[in-house]
N, C-alpha and C. Protein backbone atom coordinates (compact mmCIF):
# COMPACT_ATOMS: atom_id res chain seq x y z
N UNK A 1 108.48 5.51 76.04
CA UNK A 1 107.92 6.75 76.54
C UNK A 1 107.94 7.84 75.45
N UNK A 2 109.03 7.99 74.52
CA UNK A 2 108.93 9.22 73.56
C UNK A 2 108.20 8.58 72.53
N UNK A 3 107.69 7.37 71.85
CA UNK A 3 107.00 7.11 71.18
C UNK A 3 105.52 7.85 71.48
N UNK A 4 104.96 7.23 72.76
CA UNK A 4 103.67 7.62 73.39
C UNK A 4 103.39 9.08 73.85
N UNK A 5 104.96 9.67 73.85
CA UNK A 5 104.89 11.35 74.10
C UNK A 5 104.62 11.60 72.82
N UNK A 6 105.33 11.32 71.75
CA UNK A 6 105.03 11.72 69.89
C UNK A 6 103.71 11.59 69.49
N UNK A 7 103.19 10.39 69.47
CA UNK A 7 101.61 9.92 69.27
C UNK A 7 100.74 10.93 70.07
N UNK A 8 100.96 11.30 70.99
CA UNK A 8 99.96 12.03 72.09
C UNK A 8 99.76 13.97 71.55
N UNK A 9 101.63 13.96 71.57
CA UNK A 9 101.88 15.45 70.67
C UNK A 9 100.94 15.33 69.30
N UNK A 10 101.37 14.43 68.51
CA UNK A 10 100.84 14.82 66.96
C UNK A 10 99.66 14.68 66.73
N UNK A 11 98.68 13.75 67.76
CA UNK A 11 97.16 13.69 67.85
C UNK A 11 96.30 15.37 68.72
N UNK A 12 97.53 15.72 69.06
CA UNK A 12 97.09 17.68 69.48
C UNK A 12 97.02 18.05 68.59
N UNK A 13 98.34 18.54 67.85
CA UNK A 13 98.68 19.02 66.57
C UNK A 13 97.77 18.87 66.02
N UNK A 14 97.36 17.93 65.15
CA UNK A 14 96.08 17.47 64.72
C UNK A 14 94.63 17.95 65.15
N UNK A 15 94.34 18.07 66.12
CA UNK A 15 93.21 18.86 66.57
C UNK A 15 93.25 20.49 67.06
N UNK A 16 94.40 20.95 67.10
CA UNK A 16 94.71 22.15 66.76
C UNK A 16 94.78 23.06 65.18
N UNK A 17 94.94 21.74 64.13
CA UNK A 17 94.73 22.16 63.02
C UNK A 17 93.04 21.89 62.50
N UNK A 18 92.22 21.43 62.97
CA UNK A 18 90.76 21.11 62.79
C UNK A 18 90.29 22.36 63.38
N UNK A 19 90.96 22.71 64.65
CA UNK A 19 90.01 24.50 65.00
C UNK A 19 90.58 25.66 64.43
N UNK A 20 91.83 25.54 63.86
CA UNK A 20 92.60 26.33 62.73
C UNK A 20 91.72 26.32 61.71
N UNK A 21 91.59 25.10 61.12
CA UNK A 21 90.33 25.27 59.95
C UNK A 21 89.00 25.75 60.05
N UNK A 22 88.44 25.24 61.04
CA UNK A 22 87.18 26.34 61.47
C UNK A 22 87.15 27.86 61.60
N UNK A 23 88.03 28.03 62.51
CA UNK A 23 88.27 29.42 62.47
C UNK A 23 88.12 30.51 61.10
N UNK A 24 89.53 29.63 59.94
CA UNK A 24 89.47 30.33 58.68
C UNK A 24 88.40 29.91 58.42
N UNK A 25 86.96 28.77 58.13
CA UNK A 25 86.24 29.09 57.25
C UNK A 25 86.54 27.87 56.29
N UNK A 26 87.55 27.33 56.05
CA UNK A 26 87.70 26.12 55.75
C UNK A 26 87.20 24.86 56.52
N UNK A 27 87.04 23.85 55.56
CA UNK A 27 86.51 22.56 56.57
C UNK A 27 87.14 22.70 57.35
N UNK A 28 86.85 21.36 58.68
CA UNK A 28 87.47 21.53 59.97
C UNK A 28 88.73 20.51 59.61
N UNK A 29 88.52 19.64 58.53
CA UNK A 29 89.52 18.41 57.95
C UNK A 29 90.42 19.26 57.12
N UNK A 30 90.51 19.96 56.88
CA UNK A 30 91.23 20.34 55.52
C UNK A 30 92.81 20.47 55.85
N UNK A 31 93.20 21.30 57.36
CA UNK A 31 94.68 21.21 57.49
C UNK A 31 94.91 19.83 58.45
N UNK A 32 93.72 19.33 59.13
CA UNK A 32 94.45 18.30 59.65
C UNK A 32 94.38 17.31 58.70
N UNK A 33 93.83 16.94 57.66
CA UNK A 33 93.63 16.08 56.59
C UNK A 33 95.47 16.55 55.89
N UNK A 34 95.39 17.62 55.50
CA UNK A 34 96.73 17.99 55.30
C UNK A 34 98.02 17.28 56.04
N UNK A 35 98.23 17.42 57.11
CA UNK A 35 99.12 17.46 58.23
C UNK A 35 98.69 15.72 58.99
N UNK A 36 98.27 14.99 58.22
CA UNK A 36 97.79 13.83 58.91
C UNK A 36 98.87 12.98 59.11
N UNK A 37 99.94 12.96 57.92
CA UNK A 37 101.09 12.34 57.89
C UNK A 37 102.41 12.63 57.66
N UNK A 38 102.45 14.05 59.18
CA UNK A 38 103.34 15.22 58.73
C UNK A 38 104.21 14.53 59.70
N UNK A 39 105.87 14.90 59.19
CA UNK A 39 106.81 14.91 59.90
C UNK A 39 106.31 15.87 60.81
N UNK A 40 107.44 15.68 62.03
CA UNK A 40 107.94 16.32 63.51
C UNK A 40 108.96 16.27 64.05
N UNK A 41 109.62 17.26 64.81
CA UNK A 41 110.53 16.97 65.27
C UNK A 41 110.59 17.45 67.02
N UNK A 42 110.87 16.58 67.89
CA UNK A 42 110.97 17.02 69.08
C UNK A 42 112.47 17.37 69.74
N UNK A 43 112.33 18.41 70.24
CA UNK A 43 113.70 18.97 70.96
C UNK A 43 112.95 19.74 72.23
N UNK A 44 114.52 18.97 72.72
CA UNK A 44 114.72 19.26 74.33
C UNK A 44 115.68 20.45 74.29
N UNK A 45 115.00 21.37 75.23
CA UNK A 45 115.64 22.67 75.41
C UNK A 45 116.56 22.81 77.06
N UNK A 46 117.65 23.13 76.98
CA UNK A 46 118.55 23.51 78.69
C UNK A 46 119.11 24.44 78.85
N UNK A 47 118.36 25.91 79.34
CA UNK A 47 118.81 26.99 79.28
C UNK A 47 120.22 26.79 80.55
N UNK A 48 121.03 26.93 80.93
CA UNK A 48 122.08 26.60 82.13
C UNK A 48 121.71 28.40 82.51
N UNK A 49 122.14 28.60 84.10
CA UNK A 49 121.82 29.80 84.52
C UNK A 49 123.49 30.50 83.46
N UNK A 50 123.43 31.60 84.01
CA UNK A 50 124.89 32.61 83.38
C UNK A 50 125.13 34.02 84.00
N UNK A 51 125.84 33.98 84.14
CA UNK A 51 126.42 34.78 85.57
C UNK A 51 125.85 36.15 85.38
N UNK A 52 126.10 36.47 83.83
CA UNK A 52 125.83 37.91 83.01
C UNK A 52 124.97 37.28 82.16
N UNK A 53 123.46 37.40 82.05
CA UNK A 53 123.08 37.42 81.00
C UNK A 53 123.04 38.15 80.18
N UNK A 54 122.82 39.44 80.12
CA UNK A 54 122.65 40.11 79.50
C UNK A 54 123.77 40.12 78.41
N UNK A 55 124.88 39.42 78.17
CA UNK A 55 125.97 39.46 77.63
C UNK A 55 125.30 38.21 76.23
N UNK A 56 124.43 37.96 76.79
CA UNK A 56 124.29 36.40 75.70
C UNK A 56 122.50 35.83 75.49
N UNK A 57 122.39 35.20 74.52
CA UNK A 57 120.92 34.89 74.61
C UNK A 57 120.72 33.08 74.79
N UNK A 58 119.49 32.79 75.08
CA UNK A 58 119.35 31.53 75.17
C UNK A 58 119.03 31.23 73.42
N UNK A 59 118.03 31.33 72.78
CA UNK A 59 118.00 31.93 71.59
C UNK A 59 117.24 33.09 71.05
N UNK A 60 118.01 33.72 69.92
CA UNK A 60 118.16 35.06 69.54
C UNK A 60 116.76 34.71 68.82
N UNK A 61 116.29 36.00 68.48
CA UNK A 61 114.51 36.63 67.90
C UNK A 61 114.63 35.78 66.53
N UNK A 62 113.33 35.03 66.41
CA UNK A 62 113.09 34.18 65.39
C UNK A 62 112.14 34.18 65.23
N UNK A 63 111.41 33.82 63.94
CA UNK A 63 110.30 32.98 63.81
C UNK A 63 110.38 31.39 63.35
N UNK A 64 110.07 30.19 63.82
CA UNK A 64 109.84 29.16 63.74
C UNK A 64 109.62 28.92 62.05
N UNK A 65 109.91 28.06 61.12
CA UNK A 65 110.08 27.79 59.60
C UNK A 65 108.93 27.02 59.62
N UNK A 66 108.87 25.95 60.75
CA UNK A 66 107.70 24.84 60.89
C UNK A 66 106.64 25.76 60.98
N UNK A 67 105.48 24.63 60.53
CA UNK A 67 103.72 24.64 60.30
C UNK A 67 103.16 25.57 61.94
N UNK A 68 103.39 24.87 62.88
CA UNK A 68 103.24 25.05 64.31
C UNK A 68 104.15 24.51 65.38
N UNK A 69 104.28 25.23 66.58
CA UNK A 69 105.35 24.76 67.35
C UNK A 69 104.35 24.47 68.91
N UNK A 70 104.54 23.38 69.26
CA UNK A 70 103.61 23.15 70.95
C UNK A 70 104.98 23.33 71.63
N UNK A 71 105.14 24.26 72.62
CA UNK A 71 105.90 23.90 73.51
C UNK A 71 105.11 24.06 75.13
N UNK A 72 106.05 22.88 75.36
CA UNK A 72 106.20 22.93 77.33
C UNK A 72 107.01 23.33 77.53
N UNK A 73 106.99 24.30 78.67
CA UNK A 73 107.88 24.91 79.77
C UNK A 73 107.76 24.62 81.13
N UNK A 74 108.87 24.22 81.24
CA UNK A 74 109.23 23.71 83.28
C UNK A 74 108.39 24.46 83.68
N UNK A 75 108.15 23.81 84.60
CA UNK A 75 106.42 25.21 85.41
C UNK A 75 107.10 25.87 86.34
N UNK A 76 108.27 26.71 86.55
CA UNK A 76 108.48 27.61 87.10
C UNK A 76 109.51 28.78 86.74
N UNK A 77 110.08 28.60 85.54
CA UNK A 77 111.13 29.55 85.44
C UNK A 77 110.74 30.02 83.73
N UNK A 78 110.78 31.55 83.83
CA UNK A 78 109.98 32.37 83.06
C UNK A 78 111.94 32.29 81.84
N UNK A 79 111.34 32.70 80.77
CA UNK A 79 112.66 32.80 79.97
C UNK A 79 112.38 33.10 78.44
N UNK A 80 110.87 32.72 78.39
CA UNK A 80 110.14 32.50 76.57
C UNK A 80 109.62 34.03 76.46
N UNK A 81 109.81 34.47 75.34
CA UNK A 81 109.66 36.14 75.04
C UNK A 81 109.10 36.06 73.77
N UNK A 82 108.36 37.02 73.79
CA UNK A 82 107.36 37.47 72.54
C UNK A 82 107.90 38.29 72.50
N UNK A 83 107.99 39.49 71.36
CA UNK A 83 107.67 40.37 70.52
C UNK A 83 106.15 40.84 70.25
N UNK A 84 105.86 41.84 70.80
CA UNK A 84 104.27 42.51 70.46
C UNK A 84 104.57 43.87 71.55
N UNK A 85 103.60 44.77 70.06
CA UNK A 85 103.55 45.96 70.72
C UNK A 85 105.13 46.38 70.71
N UNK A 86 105.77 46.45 69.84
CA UNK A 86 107.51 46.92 69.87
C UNK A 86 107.78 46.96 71.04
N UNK A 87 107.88 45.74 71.95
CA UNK A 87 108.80 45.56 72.93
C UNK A 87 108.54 44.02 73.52
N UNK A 88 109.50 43.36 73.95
CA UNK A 88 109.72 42.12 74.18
C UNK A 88 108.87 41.60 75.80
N UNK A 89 107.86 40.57 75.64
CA UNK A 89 106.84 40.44 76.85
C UNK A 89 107.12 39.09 77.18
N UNK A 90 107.57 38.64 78.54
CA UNK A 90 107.72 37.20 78.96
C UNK A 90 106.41 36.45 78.62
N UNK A 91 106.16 35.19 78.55
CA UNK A 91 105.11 34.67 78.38
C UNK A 91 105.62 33.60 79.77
N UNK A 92 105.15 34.17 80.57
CA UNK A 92 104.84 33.42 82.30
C UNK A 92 105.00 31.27 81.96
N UNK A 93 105.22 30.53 82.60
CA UNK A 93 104.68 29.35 82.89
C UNK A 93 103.84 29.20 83.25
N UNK A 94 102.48 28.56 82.88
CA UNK A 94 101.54 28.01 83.53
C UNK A 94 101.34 26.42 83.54
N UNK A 95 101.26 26.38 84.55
CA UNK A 95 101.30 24.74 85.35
C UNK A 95 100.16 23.92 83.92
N UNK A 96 100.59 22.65 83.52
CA UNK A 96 100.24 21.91 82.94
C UNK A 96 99.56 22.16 81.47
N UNK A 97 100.30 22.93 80.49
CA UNK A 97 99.69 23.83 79.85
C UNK A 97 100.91 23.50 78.87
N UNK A 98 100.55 24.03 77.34
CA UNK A 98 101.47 24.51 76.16
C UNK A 98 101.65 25.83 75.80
N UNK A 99 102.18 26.20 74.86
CA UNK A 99 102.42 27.58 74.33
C UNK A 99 102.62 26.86 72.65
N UNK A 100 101.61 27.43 72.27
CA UNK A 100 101.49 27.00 70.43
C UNK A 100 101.41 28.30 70.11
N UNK A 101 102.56 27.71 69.13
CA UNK A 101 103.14 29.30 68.08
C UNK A 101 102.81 28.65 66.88
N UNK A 102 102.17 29.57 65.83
CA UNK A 102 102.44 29.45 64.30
C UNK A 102 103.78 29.70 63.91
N UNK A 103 104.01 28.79 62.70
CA UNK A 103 104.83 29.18 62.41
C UNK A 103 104.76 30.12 60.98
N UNK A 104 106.45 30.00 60.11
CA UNK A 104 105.93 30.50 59.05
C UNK A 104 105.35 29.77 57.86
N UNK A 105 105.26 28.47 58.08
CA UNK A 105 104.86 27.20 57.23
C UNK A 105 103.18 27.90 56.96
N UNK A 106 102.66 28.00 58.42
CA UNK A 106 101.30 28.04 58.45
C UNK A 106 101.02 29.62 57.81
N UNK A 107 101.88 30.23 58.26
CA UNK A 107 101.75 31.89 57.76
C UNK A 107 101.28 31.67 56.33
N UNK A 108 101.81 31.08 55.92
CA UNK A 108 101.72 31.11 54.14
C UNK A 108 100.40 30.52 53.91
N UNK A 109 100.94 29.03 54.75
CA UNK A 109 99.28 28.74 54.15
C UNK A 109 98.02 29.38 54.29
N UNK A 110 98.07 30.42 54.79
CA UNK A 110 96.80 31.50 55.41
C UNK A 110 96.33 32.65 54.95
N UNK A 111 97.72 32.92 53.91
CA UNK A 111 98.08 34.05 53.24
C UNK A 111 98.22 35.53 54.04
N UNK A 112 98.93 34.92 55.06
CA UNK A 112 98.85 35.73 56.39
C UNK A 112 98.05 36.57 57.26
N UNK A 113 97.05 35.52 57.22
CA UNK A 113 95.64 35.82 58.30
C UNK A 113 96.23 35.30 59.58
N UNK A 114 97.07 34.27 59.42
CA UNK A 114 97.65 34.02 60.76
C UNK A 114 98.95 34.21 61.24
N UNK A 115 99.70 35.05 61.50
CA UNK A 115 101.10 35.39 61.45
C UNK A 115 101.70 34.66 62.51
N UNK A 116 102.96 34.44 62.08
CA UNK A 116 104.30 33.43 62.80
C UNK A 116 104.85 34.83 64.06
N UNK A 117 104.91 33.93 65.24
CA UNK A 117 105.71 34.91 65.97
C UNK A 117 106.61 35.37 66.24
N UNK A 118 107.36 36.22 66.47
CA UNK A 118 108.91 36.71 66.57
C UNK A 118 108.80 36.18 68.35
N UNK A 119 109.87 35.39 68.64
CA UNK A 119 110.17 35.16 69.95
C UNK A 119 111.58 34.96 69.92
N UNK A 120 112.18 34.46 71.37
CA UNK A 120 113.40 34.37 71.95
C UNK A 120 113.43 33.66 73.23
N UNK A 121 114.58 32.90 73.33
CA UNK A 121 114.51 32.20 74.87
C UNK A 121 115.89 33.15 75.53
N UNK A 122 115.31 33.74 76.67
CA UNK A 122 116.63 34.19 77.47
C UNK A 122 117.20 33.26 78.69
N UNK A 123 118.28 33.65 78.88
CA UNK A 123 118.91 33.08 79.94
C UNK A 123 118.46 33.67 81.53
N UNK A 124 118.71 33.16 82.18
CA UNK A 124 118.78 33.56 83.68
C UNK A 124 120.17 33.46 84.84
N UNK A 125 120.25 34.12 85.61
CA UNK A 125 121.44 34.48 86.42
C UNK A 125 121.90 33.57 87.49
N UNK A 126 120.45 32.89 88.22
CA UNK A 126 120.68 31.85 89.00
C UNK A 126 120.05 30.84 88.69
N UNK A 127 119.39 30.50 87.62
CA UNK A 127 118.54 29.25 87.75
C UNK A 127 118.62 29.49 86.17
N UNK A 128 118.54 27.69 85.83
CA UNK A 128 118.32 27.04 84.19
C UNK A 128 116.68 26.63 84.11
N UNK A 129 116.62 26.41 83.01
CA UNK A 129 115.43 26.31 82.50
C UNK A 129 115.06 25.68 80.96
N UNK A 130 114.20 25.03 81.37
CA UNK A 130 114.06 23.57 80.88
C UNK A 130 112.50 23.18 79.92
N UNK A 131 113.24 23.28 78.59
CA UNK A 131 111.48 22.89 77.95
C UNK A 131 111.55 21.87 76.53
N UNK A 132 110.40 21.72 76.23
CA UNK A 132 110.40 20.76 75.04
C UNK A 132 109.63 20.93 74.07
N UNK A 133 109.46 21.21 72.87
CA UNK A 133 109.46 21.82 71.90
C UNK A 133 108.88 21.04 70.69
N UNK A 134 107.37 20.76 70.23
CA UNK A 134 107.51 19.82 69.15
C UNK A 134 106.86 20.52 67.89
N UNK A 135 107.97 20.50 67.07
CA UNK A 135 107.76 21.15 65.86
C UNK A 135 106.58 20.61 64.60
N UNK A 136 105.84 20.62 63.96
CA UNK A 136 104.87 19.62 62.72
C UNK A 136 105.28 20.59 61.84
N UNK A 137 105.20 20.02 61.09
CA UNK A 137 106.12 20.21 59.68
C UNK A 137 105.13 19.47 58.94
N UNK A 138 105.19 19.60 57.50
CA UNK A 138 104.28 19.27 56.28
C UNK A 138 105.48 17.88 55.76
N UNK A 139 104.70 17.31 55.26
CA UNK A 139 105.90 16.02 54.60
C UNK A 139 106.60 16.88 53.29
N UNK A 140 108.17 16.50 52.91
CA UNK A 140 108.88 17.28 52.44
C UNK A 140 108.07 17.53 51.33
N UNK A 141 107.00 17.06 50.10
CA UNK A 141 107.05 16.76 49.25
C UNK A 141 105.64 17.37 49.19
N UNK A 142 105.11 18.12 50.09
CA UNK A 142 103.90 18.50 49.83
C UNK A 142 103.60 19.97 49.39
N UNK A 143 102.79 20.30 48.76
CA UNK A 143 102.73 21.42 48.10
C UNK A 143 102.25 22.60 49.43
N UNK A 144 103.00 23.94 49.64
CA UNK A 144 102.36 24.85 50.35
C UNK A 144 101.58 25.90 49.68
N UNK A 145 100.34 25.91 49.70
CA UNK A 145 99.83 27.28 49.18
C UNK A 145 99.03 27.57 50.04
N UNK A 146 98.39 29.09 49.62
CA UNK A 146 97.14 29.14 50.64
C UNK A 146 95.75 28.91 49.88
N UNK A 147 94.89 28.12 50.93
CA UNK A 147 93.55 27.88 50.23
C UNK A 147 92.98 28.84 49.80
N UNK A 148 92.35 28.57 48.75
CA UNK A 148 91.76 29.20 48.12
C UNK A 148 90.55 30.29 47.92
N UNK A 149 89.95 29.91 49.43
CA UNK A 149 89.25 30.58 50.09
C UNK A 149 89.91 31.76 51.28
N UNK A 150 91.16 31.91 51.14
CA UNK A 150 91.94 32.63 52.18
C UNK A 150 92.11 33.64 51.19
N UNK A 151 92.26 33.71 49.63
CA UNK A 151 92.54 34.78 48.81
C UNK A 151 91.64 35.95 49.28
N UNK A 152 92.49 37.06 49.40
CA UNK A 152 91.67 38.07 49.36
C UNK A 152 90.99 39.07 48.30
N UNK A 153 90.30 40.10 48.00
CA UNK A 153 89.42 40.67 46.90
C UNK A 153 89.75 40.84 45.56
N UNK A 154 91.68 40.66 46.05
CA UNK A 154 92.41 41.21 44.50
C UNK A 154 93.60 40.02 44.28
N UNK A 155 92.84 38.99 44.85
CA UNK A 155 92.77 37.30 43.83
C UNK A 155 94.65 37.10 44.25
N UNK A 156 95.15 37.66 44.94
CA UNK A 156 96.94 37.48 45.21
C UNK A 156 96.95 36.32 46.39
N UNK A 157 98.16 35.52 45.36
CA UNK A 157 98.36 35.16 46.93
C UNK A 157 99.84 35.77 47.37
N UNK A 158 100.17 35.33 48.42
CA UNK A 158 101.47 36.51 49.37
C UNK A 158 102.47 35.79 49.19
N UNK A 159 102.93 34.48 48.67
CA UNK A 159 103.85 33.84 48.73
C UNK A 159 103.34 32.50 47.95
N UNK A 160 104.79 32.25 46.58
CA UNK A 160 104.56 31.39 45.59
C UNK A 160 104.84 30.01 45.86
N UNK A 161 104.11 29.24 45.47
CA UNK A 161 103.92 27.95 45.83
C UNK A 161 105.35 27.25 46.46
N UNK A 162 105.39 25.98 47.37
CA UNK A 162 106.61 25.96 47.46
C UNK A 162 106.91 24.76 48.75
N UNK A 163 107.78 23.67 49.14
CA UNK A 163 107.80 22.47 49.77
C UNK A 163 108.32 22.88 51.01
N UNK A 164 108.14 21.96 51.91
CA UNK A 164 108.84 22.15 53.14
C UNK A 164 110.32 21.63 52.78
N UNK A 165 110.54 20.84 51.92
CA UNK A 165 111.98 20.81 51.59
C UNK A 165 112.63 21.69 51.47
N UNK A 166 112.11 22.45 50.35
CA UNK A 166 112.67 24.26 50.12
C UNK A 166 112.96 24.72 51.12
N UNK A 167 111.81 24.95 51.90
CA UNK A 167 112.03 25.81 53.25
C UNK A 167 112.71 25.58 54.16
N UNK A 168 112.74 24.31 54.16
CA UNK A 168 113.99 23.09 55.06
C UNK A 168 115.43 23.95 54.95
N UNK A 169 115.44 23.61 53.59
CA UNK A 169 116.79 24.01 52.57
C UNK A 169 117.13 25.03 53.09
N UNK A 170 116.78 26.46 52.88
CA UNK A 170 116.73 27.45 52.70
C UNK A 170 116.91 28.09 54.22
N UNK A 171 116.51 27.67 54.83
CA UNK A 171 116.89 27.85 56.40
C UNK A 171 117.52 27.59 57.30
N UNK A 172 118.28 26.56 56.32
CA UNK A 172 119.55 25.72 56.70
C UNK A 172 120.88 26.41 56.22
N UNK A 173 120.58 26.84 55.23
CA UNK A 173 121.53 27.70 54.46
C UNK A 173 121.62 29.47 54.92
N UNK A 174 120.90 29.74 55.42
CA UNK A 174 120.51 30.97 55.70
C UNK A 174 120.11 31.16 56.95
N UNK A 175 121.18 32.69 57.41
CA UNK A 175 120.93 33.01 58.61
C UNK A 175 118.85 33.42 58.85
N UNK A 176 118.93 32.63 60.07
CA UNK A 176 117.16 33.74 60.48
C UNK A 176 117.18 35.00 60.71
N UNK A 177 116.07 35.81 60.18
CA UNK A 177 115.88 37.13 60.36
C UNK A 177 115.25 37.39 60.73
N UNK A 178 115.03 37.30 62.11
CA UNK A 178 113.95 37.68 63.01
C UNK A 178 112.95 37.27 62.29
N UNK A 179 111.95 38.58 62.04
CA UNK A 179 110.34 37.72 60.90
C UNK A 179 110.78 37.72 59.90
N UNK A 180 111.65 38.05 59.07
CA UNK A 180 111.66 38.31 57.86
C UNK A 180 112.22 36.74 57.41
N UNK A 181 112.52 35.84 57.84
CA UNK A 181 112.88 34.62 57.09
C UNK A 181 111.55 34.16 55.61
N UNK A 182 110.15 34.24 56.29
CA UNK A 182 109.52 33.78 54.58
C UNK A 182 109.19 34.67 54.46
N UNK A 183 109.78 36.06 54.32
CA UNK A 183 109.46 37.06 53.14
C UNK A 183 110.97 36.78 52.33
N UNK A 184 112.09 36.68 52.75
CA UNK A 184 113.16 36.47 52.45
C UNK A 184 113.09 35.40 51.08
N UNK A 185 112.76 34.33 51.96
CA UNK A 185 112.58 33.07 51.20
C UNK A 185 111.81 33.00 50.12
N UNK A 186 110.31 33.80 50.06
CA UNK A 186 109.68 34.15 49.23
C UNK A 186 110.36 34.85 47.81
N UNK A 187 110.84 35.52 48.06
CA UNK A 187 111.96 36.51 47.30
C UNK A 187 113.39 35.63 46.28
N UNK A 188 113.40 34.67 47.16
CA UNK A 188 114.52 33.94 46.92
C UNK A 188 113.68 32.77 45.78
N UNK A 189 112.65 32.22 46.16
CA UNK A 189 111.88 31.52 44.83
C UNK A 189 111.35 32.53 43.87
N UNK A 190 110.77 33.66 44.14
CA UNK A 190 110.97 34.61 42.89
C UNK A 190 111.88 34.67 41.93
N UNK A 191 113.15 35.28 42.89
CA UNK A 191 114.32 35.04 41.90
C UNK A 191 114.96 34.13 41.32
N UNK A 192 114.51 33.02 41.75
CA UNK A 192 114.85 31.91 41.01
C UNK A 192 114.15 31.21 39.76
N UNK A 193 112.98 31.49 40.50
CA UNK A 193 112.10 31.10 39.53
C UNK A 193 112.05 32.49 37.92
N UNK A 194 112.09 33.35 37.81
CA UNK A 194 112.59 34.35 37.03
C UNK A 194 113.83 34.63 36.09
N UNK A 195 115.07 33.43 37.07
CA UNK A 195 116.43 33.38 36.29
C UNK A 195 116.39 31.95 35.54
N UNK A 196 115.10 31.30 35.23
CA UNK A 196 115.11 30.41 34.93
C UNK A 196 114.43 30.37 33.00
């Protein structure tokens, strides 16, 4: 069953990155041609209810490191939070449906035409809540930049070349900062690359 759930997820993924490419203006192949033989990782989420929430989070304001995130949510108990408009907005359950977030993988590659979201999972007082989460990720070894056609008038790109290993790395080692994780990270191959 999680084989045929994986195959089913990463053949979305995959056609979510073909209307990603249309959109920018790039072929419709170009990120799923990219992402054809991308790692993933699936996780199961169990919010348990908590007497006080307000004392604790399910998880604290992030942006996702991965390319894109599909998640399902139990179709009845609200808990997934955006950030927009400086203040925090539930994003409801809807019956038989995903919630695809960019992440900051994809941010870059876009040169941030497409921005990663700041979210959070909260807890609830009488009832848990239950979702599943599948992350696509670039294979460690592949180069991130943004196409070349995403440059804008004054030829920059926003963030220097760089692997999902790195970013792997680097996020493993380092607390998340709300959005600021790949500007952080960005900063951090600067300086490295500079003390070299």
């Amino acid at each position: 069953m999680y084989e045929k759930y994986s195959e089913a997820m990463k053949n979305l993924a995959l056609s979510i990155m073909e209307l990603l490419g249309l959109s920018l203006g790039t072929c419709k192949d170009y990120y799923r041609d990219f992402f054809q033989d991308c790692d993933y990782i699936t996780r199961c989420n169990y919010y348990p209810p908590c007497p006080q929430p307000e004392l604790t989070q399910g998880t604290g304001p992030h942006t996702d490191p991965v390319a894109l995130t599909i998640l399902h949510q139990e179709d009845e108990e609200e808990g997934l939070e955006i950030f927009t408009g400086g203040k925090w907005q539930s994003v409801p359950p809807v019956p038989s449906s995903f919630v695809v977030n960019i992440g900051d993988t994809f941010m870059a590659m876009t040169n941030d035409i497409y921005k990663s979201c700041v979210h959070r999972a909260v807890v609830k007082r009488h009832s848990s809540r239950q979702s599943i989460a599948f992350f696509v990720c670039p294979q460690h070894d592949k180069v991130i930049r943004a196409h070349d056609s995403l440059i804008g008038p004054n030829g920059k790109r926003l963030y220097p070349d760089f692997t999902w290993s790195q970013l792997e790395a680097f996020t493993q080692k380092s607390r998340r900062v709300e959005d600021k994780t790949i500007k952080h990270f960005a900063q951090h191959l600067s300086e490295s690359s500079s003390a070299e």
